[in-house]
N, C-alpha and C. Protein backbone atom coordinates (compact mmCIF):
# COMPACT_ATOMS: atom_id res chain seq x y z
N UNK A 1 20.59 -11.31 -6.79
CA UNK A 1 21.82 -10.77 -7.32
C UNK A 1 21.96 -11.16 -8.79
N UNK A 2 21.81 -12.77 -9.47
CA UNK A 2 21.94 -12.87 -10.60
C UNK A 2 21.03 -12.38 -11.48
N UNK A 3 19.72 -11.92 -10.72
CA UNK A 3 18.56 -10.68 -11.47
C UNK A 3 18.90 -9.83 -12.45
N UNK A 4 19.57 -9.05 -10.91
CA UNK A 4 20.30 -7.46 -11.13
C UNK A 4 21.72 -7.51 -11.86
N UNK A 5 22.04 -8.61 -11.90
CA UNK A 5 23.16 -8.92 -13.49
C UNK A 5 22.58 -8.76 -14.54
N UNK A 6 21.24 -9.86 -15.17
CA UNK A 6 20.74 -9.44 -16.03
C UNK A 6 20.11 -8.23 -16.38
N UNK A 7 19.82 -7.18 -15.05
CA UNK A 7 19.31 -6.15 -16.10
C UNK A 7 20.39 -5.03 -15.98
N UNK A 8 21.41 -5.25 -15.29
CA UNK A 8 22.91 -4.55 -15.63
C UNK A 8 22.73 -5.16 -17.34
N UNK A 9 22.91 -6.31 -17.15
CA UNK A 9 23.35 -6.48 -18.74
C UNK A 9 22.23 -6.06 -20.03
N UNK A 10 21.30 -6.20 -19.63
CA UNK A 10 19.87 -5.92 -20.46
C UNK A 10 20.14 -4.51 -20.40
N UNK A 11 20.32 -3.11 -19.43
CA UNK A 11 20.02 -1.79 -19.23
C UNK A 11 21.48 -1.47 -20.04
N UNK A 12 22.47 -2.15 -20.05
CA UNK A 12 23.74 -1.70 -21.64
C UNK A 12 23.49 -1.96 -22.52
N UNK A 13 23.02 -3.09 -22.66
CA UNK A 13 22.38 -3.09 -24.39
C UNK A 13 21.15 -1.91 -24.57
N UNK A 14 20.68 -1.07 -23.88
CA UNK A 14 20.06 -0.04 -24.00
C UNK A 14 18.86 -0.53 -23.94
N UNK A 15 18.39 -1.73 -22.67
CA UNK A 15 16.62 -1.66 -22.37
C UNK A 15 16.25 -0.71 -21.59
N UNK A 16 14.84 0.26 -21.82
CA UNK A 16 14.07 0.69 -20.97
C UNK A 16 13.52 0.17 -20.24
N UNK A 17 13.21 -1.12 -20.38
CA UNK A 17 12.45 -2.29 -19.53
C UNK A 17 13.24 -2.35 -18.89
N UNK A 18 14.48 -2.93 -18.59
CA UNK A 18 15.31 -3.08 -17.56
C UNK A 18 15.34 -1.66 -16.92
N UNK A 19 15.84 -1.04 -17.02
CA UNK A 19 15.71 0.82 -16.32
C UNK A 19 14.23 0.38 -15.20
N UNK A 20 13.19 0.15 -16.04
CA UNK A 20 11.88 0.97 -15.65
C UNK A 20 12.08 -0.83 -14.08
N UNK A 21 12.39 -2.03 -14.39
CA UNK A 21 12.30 -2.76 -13.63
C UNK A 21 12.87 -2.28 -12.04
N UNK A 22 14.63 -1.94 -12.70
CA UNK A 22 15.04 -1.27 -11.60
C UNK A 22 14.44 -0.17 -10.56
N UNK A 23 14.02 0.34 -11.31
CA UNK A 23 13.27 1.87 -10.69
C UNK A 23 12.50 1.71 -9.87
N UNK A 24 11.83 0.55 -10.41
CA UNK A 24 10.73 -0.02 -9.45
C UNK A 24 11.03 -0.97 -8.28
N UNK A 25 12.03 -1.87 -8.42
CA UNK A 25 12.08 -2.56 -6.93
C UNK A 25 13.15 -1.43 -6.53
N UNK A 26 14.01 -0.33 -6.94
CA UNK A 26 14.65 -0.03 -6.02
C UNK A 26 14.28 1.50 -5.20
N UNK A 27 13.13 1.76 -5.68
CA UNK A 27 13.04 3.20 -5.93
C UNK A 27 12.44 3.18 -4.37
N UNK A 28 11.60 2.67 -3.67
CA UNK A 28 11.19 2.75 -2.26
C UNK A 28 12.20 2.71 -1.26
N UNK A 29 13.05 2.35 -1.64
CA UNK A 29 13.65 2.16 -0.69
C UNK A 29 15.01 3.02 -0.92
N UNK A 30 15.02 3.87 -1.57
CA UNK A 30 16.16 4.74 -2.14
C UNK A 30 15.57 5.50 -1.54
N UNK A 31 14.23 5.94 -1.47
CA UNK A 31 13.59 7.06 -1.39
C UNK A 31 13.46 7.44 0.48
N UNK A 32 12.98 6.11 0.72
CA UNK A 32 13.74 6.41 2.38
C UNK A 32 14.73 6.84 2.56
N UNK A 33 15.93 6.28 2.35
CA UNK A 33 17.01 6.83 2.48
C UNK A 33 17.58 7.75 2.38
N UNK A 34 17.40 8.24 1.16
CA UNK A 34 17.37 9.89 0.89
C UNK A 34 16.40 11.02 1.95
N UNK A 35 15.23 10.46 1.80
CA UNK A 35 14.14 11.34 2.77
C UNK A 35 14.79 11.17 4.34
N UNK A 36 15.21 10.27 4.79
CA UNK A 36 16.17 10.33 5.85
C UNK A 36 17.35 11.16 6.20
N UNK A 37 18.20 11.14 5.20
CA UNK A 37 19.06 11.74 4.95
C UNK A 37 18.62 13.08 4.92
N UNK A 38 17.98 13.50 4.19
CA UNK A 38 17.61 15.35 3.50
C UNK A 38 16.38 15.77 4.57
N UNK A 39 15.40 14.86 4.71
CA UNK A 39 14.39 15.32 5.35
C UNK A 39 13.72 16.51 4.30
N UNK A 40 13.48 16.62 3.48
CA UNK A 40 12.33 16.86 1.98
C UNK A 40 11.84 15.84 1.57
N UNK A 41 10.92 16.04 1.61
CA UNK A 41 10.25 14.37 0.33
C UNK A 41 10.41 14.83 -1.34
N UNK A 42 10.39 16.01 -1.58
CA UNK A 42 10.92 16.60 -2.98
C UNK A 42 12.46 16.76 -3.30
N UNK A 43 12.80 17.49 -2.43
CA UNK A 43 14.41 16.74 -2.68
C UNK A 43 14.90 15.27 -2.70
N UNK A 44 14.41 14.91 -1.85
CA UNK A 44 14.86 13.23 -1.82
C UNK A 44 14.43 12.42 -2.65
N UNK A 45 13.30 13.05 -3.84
CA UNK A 45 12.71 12.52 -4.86
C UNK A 45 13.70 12.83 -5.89
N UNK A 46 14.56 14.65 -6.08
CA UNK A 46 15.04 14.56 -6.77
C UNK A 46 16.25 14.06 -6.94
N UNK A 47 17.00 13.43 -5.58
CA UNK A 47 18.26 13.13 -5.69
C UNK A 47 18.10 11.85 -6.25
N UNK A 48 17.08 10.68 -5.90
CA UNK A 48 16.91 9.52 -6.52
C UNK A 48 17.08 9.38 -7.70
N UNK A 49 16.17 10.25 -8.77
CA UNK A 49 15.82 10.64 -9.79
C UNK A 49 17.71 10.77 -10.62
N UNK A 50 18.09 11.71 -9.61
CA UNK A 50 19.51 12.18 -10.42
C UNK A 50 20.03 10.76 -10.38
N UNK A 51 20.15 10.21 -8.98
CA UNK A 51 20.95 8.24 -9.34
C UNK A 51 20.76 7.49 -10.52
N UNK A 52 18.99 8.09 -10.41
CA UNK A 52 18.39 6.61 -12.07
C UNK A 52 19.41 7.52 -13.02
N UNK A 53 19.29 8.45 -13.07
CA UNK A 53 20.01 9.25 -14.59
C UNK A 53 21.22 8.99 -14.66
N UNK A 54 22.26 9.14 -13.31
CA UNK A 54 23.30 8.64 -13.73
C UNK A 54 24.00 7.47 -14.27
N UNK A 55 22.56 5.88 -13.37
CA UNK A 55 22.77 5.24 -13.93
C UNK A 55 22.70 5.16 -15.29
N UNK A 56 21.71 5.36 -15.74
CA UNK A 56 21.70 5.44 -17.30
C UNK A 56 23.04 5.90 -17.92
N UNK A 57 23.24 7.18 -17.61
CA UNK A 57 24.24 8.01 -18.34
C UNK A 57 26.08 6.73 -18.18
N UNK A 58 25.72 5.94 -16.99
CA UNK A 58 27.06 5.27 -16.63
C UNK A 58 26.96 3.76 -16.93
N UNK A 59 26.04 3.68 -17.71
CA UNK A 59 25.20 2.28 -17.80
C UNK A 59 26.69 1.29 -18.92
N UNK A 60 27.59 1.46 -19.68
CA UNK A 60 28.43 1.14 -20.23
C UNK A 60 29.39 0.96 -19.39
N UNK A 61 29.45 0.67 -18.45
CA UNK A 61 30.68 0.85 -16.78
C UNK A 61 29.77 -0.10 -15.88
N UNK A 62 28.68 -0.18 -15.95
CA UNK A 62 27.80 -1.06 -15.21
C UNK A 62 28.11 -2.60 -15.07
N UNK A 63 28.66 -3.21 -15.90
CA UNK A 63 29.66 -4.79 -15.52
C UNK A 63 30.50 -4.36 -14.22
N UNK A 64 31.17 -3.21 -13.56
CA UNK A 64 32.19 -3.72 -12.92
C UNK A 64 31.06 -3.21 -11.03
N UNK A 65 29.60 -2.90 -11.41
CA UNK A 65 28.75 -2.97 -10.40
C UNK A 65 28.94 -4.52 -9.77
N UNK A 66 29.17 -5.49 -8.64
CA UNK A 66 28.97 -6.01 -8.47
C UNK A 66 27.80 -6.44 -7.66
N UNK A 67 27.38 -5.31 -6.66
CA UNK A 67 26.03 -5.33 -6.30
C UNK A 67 25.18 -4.02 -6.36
N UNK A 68 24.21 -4.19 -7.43
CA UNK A 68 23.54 -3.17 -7.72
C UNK A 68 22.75 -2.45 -6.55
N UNK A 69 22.26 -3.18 -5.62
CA UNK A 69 21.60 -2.08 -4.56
C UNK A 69 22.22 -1.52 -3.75
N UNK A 70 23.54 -2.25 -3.24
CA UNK A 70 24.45 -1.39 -2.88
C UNK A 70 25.21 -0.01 -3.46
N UNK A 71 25.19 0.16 -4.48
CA UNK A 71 25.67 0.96 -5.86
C UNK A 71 24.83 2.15 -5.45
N UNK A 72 23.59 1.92 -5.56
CA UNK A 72 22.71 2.59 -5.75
C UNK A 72 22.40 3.50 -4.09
N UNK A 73 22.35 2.47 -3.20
CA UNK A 73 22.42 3.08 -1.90
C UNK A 73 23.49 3.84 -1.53
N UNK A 74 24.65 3.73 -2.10
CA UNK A 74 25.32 4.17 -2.27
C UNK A 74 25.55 5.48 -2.61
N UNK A 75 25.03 5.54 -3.84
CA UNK A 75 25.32 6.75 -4.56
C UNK A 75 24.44 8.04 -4.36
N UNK A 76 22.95 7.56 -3.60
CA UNK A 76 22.01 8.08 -3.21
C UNK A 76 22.48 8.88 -1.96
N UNK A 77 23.26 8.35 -0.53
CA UNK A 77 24.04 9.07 0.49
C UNK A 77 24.84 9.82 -0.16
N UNK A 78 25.51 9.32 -1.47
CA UNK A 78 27.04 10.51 -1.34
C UNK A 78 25.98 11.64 -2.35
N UNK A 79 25.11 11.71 -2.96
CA UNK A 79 23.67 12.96 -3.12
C UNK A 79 23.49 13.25 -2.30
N UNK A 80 22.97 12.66 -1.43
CA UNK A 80 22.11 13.05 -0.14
C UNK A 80 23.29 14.25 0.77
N UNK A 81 24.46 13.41 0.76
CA UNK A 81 25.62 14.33 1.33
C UNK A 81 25.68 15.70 0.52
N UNK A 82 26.18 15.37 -0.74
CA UNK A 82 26.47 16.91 -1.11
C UNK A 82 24.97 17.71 -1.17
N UNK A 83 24.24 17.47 -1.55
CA UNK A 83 23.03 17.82 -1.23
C UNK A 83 23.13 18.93 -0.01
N UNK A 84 23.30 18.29 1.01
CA UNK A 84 23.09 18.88 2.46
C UNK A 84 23.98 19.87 2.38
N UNK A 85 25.80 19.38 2.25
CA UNK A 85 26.84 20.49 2.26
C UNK A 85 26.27 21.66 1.41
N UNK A 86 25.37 21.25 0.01
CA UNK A 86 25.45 23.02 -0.90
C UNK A 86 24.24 23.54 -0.20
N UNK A 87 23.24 22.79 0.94
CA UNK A 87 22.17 23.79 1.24
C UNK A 87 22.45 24.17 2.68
N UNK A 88 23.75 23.71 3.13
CA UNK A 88 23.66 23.73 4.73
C UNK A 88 22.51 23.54 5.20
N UNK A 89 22.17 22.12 5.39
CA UNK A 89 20.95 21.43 6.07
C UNK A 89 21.56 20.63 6.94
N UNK A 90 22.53 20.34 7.76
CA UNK A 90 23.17 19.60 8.82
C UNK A 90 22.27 19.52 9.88
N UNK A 91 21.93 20.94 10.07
CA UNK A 91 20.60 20.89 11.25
C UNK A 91 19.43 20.70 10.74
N UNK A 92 18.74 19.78 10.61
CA UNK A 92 17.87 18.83 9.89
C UNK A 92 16.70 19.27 9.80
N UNK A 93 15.60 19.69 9.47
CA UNK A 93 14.15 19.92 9.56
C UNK A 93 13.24 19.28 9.79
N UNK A 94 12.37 18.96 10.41
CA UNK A 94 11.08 17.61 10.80
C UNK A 94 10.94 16.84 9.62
N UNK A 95 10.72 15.62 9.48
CA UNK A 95 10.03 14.82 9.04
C UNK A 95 8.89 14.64 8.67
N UNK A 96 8.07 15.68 8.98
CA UNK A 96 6.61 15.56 9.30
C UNK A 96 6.00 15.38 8.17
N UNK A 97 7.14 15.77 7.19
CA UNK A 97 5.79 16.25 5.89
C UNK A 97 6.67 14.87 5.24
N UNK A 98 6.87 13.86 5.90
CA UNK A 98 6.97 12.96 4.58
C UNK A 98 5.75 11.26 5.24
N UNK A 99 5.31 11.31 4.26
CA UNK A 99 3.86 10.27 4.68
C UNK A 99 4.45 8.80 5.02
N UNK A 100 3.77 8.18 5.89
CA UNK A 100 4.20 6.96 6.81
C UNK A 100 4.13 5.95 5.77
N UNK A 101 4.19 5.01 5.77
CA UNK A 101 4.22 3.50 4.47
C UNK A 101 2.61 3.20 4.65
N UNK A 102 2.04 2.75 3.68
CA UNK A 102 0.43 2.64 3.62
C UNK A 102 0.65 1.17 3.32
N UNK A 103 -0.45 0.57 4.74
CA UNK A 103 -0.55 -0.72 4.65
C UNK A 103 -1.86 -0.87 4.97
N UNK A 104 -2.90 -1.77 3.77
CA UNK A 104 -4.43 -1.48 3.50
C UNK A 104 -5.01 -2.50 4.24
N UNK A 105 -4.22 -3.38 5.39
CA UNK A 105 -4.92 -4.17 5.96
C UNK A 105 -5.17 -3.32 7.92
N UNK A 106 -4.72 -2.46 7.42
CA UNK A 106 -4.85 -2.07 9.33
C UNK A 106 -6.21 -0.89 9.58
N UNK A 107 -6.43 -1.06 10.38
CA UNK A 107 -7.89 -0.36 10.64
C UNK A 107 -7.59 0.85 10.93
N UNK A 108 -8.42 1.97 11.18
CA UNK A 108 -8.11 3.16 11.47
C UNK A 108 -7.41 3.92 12.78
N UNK A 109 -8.45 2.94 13.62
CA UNK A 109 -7.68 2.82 15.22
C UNK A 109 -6.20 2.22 15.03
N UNK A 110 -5.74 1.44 14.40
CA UNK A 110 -3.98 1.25 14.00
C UNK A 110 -3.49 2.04 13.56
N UNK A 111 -4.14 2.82 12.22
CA UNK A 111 -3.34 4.01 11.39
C UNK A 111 -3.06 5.10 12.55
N UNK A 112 -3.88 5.26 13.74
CA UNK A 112 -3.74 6.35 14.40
C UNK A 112 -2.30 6.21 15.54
N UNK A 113 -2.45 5.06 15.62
CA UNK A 113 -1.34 4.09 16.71
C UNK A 113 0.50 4.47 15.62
N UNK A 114 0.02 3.84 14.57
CA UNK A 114 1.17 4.12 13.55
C UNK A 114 1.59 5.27 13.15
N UNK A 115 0.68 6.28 13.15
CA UNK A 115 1.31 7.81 12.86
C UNK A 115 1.82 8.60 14.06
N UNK A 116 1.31 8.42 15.25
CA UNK A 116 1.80 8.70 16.09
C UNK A 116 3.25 7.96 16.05
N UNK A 117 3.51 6.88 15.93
CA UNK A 117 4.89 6.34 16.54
C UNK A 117 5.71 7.15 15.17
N UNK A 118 5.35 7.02 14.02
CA UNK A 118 6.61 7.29 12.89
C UNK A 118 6.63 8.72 13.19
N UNK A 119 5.56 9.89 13.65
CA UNK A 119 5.83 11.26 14.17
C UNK A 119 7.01 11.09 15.18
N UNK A 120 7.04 10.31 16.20
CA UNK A 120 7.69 10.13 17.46
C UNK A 120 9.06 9.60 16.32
N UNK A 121 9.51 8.74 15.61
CA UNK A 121 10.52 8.50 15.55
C UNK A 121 11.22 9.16 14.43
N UNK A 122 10.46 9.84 13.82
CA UNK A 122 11.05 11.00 12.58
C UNK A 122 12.01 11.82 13.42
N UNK A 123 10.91 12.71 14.76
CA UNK A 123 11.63 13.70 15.06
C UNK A 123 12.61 13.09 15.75
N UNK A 124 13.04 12.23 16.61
CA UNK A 124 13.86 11.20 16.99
C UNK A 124 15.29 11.39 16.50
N UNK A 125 14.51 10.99 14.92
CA UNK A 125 15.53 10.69 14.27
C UNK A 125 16.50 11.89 13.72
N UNK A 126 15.40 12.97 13.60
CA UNK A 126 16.00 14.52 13.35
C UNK A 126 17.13 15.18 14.35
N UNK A 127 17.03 14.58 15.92
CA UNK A 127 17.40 15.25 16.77
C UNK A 127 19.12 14.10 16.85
N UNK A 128 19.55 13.13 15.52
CA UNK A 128 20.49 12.43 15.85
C UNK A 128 21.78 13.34 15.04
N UNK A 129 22.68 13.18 15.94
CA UNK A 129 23.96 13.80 15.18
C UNK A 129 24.04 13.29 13.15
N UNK A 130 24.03 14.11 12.49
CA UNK A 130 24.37 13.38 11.13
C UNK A 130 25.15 12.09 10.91
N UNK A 131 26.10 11.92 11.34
CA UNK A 131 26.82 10.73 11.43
C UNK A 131 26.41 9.30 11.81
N UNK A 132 25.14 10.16 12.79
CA UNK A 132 25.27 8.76 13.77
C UNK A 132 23.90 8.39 12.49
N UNK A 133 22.66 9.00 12.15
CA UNK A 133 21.71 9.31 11.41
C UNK A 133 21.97 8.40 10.09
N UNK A 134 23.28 8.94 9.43
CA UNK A 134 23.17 8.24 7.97
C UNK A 134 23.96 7.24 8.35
N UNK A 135 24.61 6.63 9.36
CA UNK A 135 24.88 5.42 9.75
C UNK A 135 23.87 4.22 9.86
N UNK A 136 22.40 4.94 10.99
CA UNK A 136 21.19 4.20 11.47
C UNK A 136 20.88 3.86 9.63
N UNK A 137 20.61 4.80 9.04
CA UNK A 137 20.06 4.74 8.00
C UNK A 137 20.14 4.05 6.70
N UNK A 138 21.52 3.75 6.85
CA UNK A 138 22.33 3.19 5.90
C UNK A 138 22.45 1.34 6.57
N UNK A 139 22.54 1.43 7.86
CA UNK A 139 22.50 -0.02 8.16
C UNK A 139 20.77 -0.64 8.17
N UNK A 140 20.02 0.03 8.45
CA UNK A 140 18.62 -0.58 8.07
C UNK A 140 17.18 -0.13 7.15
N UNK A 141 17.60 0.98 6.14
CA UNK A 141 16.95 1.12 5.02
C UNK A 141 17.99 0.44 4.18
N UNK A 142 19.23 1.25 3.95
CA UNK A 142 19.95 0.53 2.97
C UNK A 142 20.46 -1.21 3.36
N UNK A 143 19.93 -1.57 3.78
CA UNK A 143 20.97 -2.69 4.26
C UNK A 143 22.02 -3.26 4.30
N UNK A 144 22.89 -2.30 4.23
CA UNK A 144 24.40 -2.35 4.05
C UNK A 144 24.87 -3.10 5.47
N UNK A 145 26.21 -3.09 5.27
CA UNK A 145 27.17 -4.04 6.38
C UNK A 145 27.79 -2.75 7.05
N UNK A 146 28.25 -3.43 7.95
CA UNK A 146 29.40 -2.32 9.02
C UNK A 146 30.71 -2.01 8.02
N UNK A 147 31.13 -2.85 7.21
CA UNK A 147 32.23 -2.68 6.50
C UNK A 147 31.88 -2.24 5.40
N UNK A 148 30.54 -1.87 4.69
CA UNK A 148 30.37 -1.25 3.56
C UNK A 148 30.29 0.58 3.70
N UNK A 149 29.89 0.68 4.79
CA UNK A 149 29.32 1.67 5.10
C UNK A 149 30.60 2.45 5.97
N UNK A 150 31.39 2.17 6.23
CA UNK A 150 32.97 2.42 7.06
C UNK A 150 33.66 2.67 5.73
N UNK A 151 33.52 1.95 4.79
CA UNK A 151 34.60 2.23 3.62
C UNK A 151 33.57 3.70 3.01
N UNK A 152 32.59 3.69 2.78
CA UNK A 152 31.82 4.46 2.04
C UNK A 152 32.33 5.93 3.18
N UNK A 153 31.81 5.49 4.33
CA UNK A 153 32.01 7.20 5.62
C UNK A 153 33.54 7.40 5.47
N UNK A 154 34.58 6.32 4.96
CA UNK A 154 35.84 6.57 5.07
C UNK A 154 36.37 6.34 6.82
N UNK A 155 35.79 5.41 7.56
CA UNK A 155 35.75 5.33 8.93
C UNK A 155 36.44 3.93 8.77
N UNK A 156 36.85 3.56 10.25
CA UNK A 156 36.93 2.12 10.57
C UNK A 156 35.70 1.24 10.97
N UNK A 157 35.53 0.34 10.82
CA UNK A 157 34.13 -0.43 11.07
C UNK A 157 33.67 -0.51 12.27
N UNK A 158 34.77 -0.45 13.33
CA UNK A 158 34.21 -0.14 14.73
C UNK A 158 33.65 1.06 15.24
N UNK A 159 34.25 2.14 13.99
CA UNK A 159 33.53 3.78 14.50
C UNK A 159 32.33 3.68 13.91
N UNK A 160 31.58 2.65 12.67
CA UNK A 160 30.79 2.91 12.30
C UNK A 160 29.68 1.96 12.79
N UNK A 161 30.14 0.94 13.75
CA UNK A 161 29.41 -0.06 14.58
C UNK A 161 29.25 0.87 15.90
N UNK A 162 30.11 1.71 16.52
CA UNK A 162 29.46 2.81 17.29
C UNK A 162 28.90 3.91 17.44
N UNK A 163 28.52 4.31 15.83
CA UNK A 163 27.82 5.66 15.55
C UNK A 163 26.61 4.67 15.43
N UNK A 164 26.47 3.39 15.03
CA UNK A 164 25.39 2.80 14.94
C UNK A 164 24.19 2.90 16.22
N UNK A 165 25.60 1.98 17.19
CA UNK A 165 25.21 1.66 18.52
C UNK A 165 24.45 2.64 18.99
N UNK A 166 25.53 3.93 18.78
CA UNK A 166 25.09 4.88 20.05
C UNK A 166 23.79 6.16 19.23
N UNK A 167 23.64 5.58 17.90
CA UNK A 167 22.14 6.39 17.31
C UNK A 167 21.10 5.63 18.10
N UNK A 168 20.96 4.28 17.68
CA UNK A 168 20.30 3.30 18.66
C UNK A 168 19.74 3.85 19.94
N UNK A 169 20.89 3.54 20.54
CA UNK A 169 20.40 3.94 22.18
C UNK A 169 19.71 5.05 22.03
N UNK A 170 20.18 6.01 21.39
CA UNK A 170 19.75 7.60 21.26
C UNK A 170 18.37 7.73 20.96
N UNK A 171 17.94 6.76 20.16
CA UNK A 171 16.50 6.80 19.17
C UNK A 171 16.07 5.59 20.58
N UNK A 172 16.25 5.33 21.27
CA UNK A 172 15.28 4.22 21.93
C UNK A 172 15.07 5.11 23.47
N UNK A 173 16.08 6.47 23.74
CA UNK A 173 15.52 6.84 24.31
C UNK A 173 14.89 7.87 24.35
């Protein structure tokens, strides 16, 4: 957290270094979220893309960020949202075409074990009501709280601890 102060404060005095730092620890994991959300890997590239810009463009307002990845996870769902409302994408499209996380220590017989399961839990995840979806999504890509994510849906924390719950169950069975 006192990091992402300094390059709040470094990215107003107008560093690119700070920008390009951010981009980089936050950009993987924005990019799930979005690709979750939209289900495009090109859209969800470009909504990220629009966050870094706004940050920039809002970077003089950036002191009253108190937690930057939240901000950012943040701002990436309420994209990801209007996003969906101007293309009517509610009913979601496969996952298929967005590539699994590459990890260079697993053998091939694993990669085959691993694509099968993230196929199995994409579409899973496609077949979850929206709500319950950018709830799952928001509590374990974004790592947000029950109470961050209730103020953000505009919900109470218990509706958003049971859209959680009941994506859960949904995706486990």
């Amino acid at each position: 957290m006192l990091e992402d102060k300094i390059l709040i404060w470094k990215l107003r005095k107008g560093s690119s270094e700070a920008l390009g730092v951010i981009y980089e620890k936050y950009r993987d994991d924005l990019l799930r979220i979005a690709a979750g959300l939209i289900n495009q890997t090109s859209d969800a590239e470009d909504v990220v893309h629009e966050v870094f810009a706004t940050l920039v463009q809002s970077a003089k307002y950036a002191e009253k960020m108190y937690n930057l990845k939240g901000y950012l996870t943040t701002s990436v769902a309420n994209r990801a949202r209007n996003f969906n409302r101007n293309q009517n994408r509610h009913p979601a499209a496969p996952l298929d075409q967005i590539d699994p996380p590459c990890c260079p220590d697993k053998r091939p017989g694993q990669w085959l074990i691993i694509d099968e399961e993230y196929k199995r839990l994409t579409t899973a995840m496609t077949q979850l009501p929206y709500e319950q979806r950018e709830t799952v999504i928001l509590r374990l890509q974004g790592d947000m709280k029950f109470k961050e994510i209730a103020k953000y849906q505009q919900i109470s924390v218990q509706t958003a601890i049971s859209r959680y719950r009941y994506g859960i169950t949904k995706l486990r069975t």
